[in-house]
Protein backbone atom coordinates (compact mmCIF):
# COMPACT_ATOMS: atom_id res chain seq x y z
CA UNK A 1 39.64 211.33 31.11
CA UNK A 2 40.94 208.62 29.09
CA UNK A 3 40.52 204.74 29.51
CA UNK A 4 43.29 203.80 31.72
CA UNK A 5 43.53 206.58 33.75
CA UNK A 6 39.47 205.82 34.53
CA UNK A 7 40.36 201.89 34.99
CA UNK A 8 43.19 202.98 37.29
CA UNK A 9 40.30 205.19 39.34
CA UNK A 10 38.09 202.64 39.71
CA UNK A 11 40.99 200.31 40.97
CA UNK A 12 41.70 202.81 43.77
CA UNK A 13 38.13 203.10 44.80
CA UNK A 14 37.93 198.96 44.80
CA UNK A 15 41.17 199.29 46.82
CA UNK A 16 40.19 201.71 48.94
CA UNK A 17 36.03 200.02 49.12
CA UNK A 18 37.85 196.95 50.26
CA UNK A 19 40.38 198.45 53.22
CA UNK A 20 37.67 199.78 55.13
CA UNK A 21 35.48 196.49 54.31
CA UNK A 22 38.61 194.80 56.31
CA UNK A 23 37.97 196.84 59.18
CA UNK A 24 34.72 196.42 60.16
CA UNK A 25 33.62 194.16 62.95
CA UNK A 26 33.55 190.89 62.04
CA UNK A 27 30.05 188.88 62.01
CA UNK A 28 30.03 187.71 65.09
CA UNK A 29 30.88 191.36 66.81
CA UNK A 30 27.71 192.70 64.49
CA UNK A 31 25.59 189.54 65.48
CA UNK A 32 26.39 190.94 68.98
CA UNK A 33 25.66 194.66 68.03
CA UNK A 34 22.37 193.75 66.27
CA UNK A 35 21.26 191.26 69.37
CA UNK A 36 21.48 194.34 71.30
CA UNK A 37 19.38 196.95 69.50
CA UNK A 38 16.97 194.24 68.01
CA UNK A 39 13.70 195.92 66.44
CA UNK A 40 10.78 194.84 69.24
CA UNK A 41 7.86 192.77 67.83
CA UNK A 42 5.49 195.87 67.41
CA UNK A 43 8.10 196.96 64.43
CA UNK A 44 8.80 195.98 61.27
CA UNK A 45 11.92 195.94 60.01
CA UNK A 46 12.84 198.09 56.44
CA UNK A 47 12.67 195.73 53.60
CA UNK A 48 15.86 195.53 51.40
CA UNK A 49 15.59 197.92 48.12
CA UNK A 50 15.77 195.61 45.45
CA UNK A 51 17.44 197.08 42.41
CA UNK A 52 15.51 199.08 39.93
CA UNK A 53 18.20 199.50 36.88
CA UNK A 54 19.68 195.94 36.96
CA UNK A 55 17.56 194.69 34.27
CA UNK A 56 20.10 194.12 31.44
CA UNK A 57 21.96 191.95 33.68
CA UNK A 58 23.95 189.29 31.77
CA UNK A 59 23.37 185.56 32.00
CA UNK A 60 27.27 185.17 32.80
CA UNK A 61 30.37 187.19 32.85
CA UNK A 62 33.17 186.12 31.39
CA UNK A 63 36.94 187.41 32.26
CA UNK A 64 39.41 186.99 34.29
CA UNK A 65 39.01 185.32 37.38
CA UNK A 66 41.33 184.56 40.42
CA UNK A 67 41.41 184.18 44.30
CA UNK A 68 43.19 186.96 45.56
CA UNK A 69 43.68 188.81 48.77
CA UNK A 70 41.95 192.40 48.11
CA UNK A 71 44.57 194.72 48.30
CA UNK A 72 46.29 192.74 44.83
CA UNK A 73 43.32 193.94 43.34
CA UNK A 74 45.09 196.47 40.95
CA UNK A 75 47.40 194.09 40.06
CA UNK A 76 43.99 191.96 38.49
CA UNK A 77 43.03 194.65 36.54
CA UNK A 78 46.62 195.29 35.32
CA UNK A 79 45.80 191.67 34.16
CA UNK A 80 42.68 192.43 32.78
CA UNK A 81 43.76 195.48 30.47
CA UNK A 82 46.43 193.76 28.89
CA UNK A 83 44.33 190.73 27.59
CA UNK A 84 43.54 191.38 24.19
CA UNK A 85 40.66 188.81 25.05
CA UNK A 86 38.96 191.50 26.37
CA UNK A 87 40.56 194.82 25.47
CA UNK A 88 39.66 194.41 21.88
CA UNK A 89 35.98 194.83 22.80
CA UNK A 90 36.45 198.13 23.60
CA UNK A 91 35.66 199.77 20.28
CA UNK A 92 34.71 203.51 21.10
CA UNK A 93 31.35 202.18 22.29
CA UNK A 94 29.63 202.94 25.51
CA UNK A 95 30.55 199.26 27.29
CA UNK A 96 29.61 197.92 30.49
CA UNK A 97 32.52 195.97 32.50
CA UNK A 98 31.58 194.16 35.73
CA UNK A 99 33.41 192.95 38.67
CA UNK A 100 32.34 190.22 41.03
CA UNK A 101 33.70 189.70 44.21
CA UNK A 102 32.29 186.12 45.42
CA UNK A 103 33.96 183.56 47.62
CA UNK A 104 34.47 186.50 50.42
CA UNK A 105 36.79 185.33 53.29
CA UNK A 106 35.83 185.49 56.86
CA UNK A 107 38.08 187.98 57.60
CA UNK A 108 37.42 189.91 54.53
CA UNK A 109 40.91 190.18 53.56
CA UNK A 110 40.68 187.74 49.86
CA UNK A 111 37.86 187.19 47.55
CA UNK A 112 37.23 185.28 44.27
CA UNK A 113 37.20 188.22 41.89
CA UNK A 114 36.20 188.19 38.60
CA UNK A 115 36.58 191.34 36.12
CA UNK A 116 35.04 190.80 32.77
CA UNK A 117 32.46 191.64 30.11
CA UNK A 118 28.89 190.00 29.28
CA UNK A 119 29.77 186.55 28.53
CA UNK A 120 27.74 186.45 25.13
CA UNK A 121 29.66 189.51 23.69
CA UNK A 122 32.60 187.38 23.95
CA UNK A 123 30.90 184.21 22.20
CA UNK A 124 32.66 181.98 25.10
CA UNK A 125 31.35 180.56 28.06
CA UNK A 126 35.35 179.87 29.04
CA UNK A 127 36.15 181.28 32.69
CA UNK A 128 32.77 182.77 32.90
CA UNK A 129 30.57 183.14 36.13
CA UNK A 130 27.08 182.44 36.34
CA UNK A 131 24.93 185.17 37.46
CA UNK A 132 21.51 185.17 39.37
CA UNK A 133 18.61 186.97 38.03
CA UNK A 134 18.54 190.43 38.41
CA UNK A 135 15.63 190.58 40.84
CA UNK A 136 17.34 188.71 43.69
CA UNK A 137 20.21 191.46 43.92
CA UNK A 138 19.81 193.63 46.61
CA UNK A 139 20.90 197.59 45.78
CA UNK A 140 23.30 198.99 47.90
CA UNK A 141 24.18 201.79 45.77
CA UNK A 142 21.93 202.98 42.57
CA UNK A 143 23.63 204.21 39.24
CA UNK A 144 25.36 207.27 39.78
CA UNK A 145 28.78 208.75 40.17
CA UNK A 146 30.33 208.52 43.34
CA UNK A 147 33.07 209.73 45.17
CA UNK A 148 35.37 207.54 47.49
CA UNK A 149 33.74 207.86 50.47
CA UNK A 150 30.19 207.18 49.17
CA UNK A 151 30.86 204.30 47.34
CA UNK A 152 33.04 203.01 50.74
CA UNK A 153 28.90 203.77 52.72
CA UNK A 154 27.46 201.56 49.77
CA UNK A 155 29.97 198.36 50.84
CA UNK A 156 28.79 199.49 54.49
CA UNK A 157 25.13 198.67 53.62
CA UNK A 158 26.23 195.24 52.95
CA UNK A 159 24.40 193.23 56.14
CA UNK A 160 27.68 191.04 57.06
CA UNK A 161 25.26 189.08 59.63
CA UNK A 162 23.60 187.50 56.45
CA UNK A 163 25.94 185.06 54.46
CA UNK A 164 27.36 186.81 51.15
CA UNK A 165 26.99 184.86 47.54
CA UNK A 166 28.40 187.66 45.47
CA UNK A 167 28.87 191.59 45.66
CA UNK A 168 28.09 192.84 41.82
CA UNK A 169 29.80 196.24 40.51
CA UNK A 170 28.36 197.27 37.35
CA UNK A 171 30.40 200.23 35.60
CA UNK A 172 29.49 202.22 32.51
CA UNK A 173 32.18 203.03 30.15
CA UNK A 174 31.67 206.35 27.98
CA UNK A 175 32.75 206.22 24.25
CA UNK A 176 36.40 207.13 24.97
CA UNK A 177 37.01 204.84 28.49
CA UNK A 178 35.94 207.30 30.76
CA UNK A 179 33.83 206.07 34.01
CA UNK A 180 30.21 207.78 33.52
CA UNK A 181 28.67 205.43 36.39
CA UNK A 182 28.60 202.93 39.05
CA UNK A 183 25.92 200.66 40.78
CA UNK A 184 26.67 198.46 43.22
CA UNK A 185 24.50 195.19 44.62
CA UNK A 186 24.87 191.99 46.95
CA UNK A 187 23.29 188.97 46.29
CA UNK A 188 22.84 186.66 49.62
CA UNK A 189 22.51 183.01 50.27
């Protein structure tokens, strides 16, 4: 599978990942929900998995960043693989890329997305976003390859009722573009 056509999967998975993230209930339906099935004192609730291969998390990711509703996401990326910013980084090397969907609307339908590289492999600190250390990220999906469908159940572990900083996707890039991987994490308020 060659570069673009792996960037172009991804996109349709983000696309896709971000449809079914604009149908769900909105907080205050799954403030409702979880009123009504609340754990009773006896129990204790499941503690978030906090991620276990995040530790080369960059300081800051640099690339290209815009507030955009989520189904012009493709046209971002389009963006993104025609700056030669970024494009001339990818030298046959295994890379990581990163996407970071921040600023998340109330009805879900825009974010502030950034799609980018570790900011120090660049040597610029220009339109970069700060990240938070890796240990307050909470895993919603571990490295692995997913299909569609599982990576649309990892954006339904996200607990809407809490208030969203940032959703992280971290995908490895094989030698020749292809996607060998994807993780996926939420950092709350």
């Amino acid at each position: 599978m060659t570069f673009f056509k792996s960037v172009l999967a991804t996109v349709a998975i983000v696309f896709g990942i971000w449809l079914l993230v604009l149908f769900q209930p909105t907080p205050v339906e799954a403030n409702a929900a979880q009123a009504s099935t609340q754990v009773s004192e006896n129990e204790t609730a499941e503690p978030s998995v906090k991620p276990q291969n995040l530790t080369a998390l960059p300081k800051a990711i640099a690339g290209i960043t815009k507030m955009t509703k989520l189904d012009a996401i493709p046209s971002l990326w389009s963006e993104f693989l025609q700056s030669q910013t970024f494009t001339s980084k990818f030298t046959g090397a295994p890379i990581k890329l990163y996407v970071v969907y921040q600023d998340i609307s109330s009805d879900y339908s825009e974010a502030k997305v950034t799609i980018g590289l570790d900011a120090s492999s660049l040597h610029t600190s220009k339109h970069s976003v700060a990240l938070p250390e890796a240990d307050d990220f909470d895993e919603l999906l571990p490295k692995g390859k997913y299909s569609t469908k599982q990576l649309i159940q990892g954006w339904n572990n996200i607990n809407y009722a809490r208030p969203i900083d940032m959703v992280l996707e971290v995908n490895d890039l094989g030698a020749n573009g292809e996607l060998k991987s994807t993780q996926l994490f939420v950092h709350y308020q």
